[in-house]
Protein backbone atom coordinates (compact mmCIF):
# COMPACT_ATOMS: atom_id res chain seq x y z
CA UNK A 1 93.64 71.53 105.39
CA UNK A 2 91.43 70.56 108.12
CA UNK A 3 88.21 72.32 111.14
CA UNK A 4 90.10 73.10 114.00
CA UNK A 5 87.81 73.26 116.97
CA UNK A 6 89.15 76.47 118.70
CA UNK A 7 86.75 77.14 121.41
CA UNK A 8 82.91 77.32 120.31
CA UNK A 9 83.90 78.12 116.79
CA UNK A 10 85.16 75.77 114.32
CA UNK A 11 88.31 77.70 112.36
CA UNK A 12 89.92 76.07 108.81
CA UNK A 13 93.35 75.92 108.38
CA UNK A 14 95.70 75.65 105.71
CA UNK A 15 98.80 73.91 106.89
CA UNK A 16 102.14 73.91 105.25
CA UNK A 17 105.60 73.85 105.99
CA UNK A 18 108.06 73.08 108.91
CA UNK A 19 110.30 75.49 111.89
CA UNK A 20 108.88 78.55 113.73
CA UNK A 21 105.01 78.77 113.73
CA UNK A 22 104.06 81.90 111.54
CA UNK A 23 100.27 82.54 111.36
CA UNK A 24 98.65 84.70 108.93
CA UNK A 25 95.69 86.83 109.04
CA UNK A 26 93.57 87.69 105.92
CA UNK A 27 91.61 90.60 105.72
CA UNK A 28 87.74 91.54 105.55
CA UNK A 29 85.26 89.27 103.86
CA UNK A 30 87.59 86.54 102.18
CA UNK A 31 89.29 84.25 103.53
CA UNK A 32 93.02 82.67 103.56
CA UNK A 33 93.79 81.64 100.24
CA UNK A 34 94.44 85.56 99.77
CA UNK A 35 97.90 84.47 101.47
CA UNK A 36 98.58 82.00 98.62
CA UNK A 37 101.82 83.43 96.99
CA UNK A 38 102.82 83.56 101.24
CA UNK A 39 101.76 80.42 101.80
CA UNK A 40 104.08 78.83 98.90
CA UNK A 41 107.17 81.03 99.88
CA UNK A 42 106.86 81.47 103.87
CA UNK A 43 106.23 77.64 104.52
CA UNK A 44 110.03 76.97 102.74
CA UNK A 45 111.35 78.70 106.07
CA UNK A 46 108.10 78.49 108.44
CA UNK A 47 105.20 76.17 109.41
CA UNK A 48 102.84 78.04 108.22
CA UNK A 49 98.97 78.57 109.92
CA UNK A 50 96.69 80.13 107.72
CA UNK A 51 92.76 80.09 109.36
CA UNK A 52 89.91 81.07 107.89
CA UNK A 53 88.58 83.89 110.36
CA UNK A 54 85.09 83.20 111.79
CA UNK A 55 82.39 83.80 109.71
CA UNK A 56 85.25 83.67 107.05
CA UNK A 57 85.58 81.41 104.20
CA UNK A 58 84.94 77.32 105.65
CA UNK A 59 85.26 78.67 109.23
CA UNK A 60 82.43 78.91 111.87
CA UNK A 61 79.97 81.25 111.49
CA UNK A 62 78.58 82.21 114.70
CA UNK A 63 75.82 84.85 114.46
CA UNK A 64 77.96 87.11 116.96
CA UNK A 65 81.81 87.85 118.29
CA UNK A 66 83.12 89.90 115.25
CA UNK A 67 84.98 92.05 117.52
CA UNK A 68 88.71 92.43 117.52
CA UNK A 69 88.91 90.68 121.18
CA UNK A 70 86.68 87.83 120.17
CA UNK A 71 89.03 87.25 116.76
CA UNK A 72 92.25 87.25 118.85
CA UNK A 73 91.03 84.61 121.02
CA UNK A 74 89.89 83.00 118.36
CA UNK A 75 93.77 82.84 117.39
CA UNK A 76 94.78 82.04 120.83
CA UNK A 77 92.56 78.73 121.14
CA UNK A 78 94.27 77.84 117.69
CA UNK A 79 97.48 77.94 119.33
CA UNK A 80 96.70 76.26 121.82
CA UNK A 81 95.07 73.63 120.03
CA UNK A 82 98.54 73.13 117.99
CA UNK A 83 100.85 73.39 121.40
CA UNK A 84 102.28 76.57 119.89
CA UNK A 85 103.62 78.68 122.93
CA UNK A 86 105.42 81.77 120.35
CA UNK A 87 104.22 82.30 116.63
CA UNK A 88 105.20 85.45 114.32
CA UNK A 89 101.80 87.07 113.53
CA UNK A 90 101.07 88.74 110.31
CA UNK A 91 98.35 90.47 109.35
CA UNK A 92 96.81 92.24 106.64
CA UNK A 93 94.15 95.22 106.48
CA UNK A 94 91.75 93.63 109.18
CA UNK A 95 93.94 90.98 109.92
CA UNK A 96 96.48 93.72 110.90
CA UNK A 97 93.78 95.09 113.65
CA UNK A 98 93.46 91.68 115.04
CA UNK A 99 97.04 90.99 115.17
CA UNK A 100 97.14 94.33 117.03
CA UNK A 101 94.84 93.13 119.77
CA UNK A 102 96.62 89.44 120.02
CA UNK A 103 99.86 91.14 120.73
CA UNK A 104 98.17 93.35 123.33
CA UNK A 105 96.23 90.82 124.95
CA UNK A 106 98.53 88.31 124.36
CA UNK A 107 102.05 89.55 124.17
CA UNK A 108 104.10 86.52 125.55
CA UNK A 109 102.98 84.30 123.12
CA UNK A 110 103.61 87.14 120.20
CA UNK A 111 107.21 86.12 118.55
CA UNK A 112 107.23 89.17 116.02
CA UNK A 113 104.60 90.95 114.32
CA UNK A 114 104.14 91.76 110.66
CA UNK A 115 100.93 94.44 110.49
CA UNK A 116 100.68 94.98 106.31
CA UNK A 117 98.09 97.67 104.91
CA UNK A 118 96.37 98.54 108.60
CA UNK A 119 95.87 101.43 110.90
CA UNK A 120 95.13 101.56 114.78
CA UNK A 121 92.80 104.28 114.25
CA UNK A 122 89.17 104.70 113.45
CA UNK A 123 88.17 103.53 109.84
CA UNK A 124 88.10 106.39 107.37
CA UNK A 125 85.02 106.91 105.24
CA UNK A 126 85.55 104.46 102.16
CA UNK A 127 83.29 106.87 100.28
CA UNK A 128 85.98 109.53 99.48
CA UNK A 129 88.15 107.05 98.15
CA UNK A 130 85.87 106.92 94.91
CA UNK A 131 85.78 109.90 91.99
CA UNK A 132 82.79 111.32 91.97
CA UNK A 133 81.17 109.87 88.74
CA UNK A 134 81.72 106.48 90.93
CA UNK A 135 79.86 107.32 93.94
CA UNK A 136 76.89 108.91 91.53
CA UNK A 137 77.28 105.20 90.26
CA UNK A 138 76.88 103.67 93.54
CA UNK A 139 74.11 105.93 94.37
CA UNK A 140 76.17 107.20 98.21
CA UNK A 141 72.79 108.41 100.41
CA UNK A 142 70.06 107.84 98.09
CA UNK A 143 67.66 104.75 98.04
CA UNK A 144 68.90 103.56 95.03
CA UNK A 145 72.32 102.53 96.72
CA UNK A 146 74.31 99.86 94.90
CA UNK A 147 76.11 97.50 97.68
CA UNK A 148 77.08 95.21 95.00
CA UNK A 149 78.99 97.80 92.79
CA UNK A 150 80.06 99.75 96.04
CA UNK A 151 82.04 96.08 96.73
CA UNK A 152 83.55 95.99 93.30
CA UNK A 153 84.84 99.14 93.14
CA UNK A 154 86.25 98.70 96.76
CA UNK A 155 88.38 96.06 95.75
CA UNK A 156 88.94 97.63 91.98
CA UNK A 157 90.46 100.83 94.15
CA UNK A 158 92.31 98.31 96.30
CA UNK A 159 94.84 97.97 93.66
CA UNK A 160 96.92 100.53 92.12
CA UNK A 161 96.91 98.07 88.46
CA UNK A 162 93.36 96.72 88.83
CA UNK A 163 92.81 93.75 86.94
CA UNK A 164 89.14 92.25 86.07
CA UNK A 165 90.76 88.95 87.07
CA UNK A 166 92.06 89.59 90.43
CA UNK A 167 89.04 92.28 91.51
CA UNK A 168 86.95 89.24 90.32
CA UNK A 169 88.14 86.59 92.78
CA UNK A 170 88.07 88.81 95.38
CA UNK A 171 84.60 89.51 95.08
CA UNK A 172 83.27 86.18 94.36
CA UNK A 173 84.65 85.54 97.89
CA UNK A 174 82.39 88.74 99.52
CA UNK A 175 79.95 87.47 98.09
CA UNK A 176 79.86 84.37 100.00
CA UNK A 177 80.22 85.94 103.68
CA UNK A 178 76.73 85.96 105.02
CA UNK A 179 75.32 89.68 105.56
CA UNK A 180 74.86 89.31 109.08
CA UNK A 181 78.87 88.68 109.68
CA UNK A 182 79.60 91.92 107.66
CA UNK A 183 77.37 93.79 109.48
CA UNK A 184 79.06 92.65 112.83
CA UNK A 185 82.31 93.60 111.62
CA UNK A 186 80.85 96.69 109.93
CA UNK A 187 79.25 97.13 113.79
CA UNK A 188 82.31 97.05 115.92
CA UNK A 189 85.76 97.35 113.86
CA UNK A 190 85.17 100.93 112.12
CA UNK A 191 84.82 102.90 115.59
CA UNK A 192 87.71 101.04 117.30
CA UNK A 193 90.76 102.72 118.58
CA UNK A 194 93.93 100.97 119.28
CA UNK A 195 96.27 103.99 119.25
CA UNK A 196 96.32 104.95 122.69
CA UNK A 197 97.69 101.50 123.59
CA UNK A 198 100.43 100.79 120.72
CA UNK A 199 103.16 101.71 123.20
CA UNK A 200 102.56 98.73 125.00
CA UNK A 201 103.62 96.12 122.27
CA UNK A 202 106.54 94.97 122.84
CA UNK A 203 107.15 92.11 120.23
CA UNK A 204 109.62 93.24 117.30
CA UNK A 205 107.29 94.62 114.66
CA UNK A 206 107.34 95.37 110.73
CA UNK A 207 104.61 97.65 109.58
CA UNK A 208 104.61 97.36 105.52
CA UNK A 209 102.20 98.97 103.19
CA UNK A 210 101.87 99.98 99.28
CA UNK A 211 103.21 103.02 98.23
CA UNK A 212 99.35 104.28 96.49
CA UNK A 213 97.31 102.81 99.37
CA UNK A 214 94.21 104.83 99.53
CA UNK A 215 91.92 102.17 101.00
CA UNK A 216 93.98 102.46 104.26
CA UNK A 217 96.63 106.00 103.71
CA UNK A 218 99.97 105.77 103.88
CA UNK A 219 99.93 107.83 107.08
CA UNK A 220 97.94 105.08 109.34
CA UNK A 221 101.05 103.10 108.24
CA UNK A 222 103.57 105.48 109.42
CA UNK A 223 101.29 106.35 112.79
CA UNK A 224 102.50 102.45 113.72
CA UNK A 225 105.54 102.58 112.96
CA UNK A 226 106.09 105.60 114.90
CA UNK A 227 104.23 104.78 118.12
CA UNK A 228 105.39 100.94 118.60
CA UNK A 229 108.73 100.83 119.81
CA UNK A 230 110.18 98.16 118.01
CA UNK A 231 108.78 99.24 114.77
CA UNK A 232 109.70 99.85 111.74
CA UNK A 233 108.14 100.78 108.30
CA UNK A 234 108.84 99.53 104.91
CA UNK A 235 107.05 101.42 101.52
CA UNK A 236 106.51 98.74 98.78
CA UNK A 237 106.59 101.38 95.36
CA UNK A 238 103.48 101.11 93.02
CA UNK A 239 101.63 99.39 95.06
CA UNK A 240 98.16 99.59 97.02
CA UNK A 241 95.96 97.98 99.26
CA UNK A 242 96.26 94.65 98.41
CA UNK A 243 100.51 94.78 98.44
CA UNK A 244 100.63 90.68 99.04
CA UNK A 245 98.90 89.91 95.63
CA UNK A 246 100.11 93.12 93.50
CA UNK A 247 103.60 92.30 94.53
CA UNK A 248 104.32 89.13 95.60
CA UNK A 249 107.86 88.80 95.08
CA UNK A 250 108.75 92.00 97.07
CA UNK A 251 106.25 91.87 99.82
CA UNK A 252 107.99 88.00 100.81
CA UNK A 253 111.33 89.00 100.55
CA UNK A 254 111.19 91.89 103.02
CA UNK A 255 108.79 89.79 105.73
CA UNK A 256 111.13 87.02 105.49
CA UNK A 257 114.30 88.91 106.36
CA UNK A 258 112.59 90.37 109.07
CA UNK A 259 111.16 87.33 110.45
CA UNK A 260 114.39 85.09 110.10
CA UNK A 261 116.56 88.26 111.25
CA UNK A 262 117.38 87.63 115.21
């Protein structure tokens, strides 16, 4: 584990393993030991890269460039820091979005693509995921809005078997992202639109998602799969948003076929 100096922001990586470079890409205010079960199974097969995005975790946090272009780069001066010409990219929820704009702006150096719980659309309203006794609790459009329970019930509803212990750990790690990097992300990911240009990846790609994902539908999932050409999809059962922690064991398996498959 180790600062990388990529650029003018300083990313940390978690390092392990040995073969084909296979970098993965956590999702919105945490950082990467969400890829831990990966990290222990992927880095038997893969040298694994596992950053800390910027203004993520023990990363740089510059007070601007949470776009999706600035992120990719990001990514690119990592792998160019290692020597890496080709890595597999795989991404999850946010981390999916930025893989998306890597293998557009980047698509030589894109080896295959693994986009897990993401769209390429506009971000939905996360309000009318919650019942309505929970946004009453939150207190949606009146002064008394809650950010802090509006958080926990984000991740509680990321799941589809919540536990205290796993929404916990999550949100002891949102916690510790300063405000101003949420609010950049908050400022430019939401409103972005990738769809019009998913026809022009060309790297082999897996698009896999949970089964009861309402944080990001099941439909955003199958919009991928159906407009990247080498696509395909892959429904985890019983699952939700957070598919690499609720199940482990099933969401390794089917990435590592597809990533050792020629």
């Amino acid at each position: 584990m180790s600062l990388i100096q990529t650029g003018k922001v300083g990313l940390y990586c978690r390092i392990a393993g040995e073969g084909q470079s296979c970098v993965l890409l956590h999702g919105s205010f945490i950082d990467g030991s969400f890829w831990k079960e990966q990290i222990a199974a992927l880095s038997q097969k893969f040298r694994v890269i596992v950053p800390d995005l910027r203004g993520h975790g023990l990363s740089g946090k510059p007070l601007d460039g949470y776009t999706h272009e600035h992120m990719a780069q990001d990514i690119r001066n990592l792998l160019r820091t290692f020597g890496i010409k080709r890595a597999c990219l795989v991404g999850h929820s946010m981390g999916s979005r930025i893989a998306i704009q890597f293998a557009l702006d980047y698509p030589k150096t894109v080896e295959k693509l693994v986009l897990a719980n993401g769209g390429a659309g506009p971000i939905i309203n996360r309000q009318t995921v919650f019942p309505e006794n929970v946004q009453k609790e939150i207190g949606f459009g009146t002064p008394h809005f809650d950010q802090r329970k509006f958080n926990y019930y984000e991740i509680w509803y990321s799941f589809a078997h919540p536990s205290t212990e796993h929404v916990n750990k999550i949100l002891e790690q949102t916690l510790k992202t300063p405000d101003y990097v949420k609010a950049g992300v908050a400022k430019n990911f939401p409103k972005k639109d990738l769809r019009p240009r998913l026809p022009q990846i060309q790297a082999p790609t897996l698009v896999i998602t949970g089964e009861k994902d309402v944080i990001c539908p099941i439909e955003e999932a199958r919009y991928l799969a159906q407009h990247i050409p080498k696509a395909r999809l892959e429904i985890i059962p019983d699952s939700g948003h957070c598919l690499p922690i609720e199940k482990p064991k099933e969401f390794n398996t089917t990435i590592i076929s597809f990533l050792k498959k020629d």
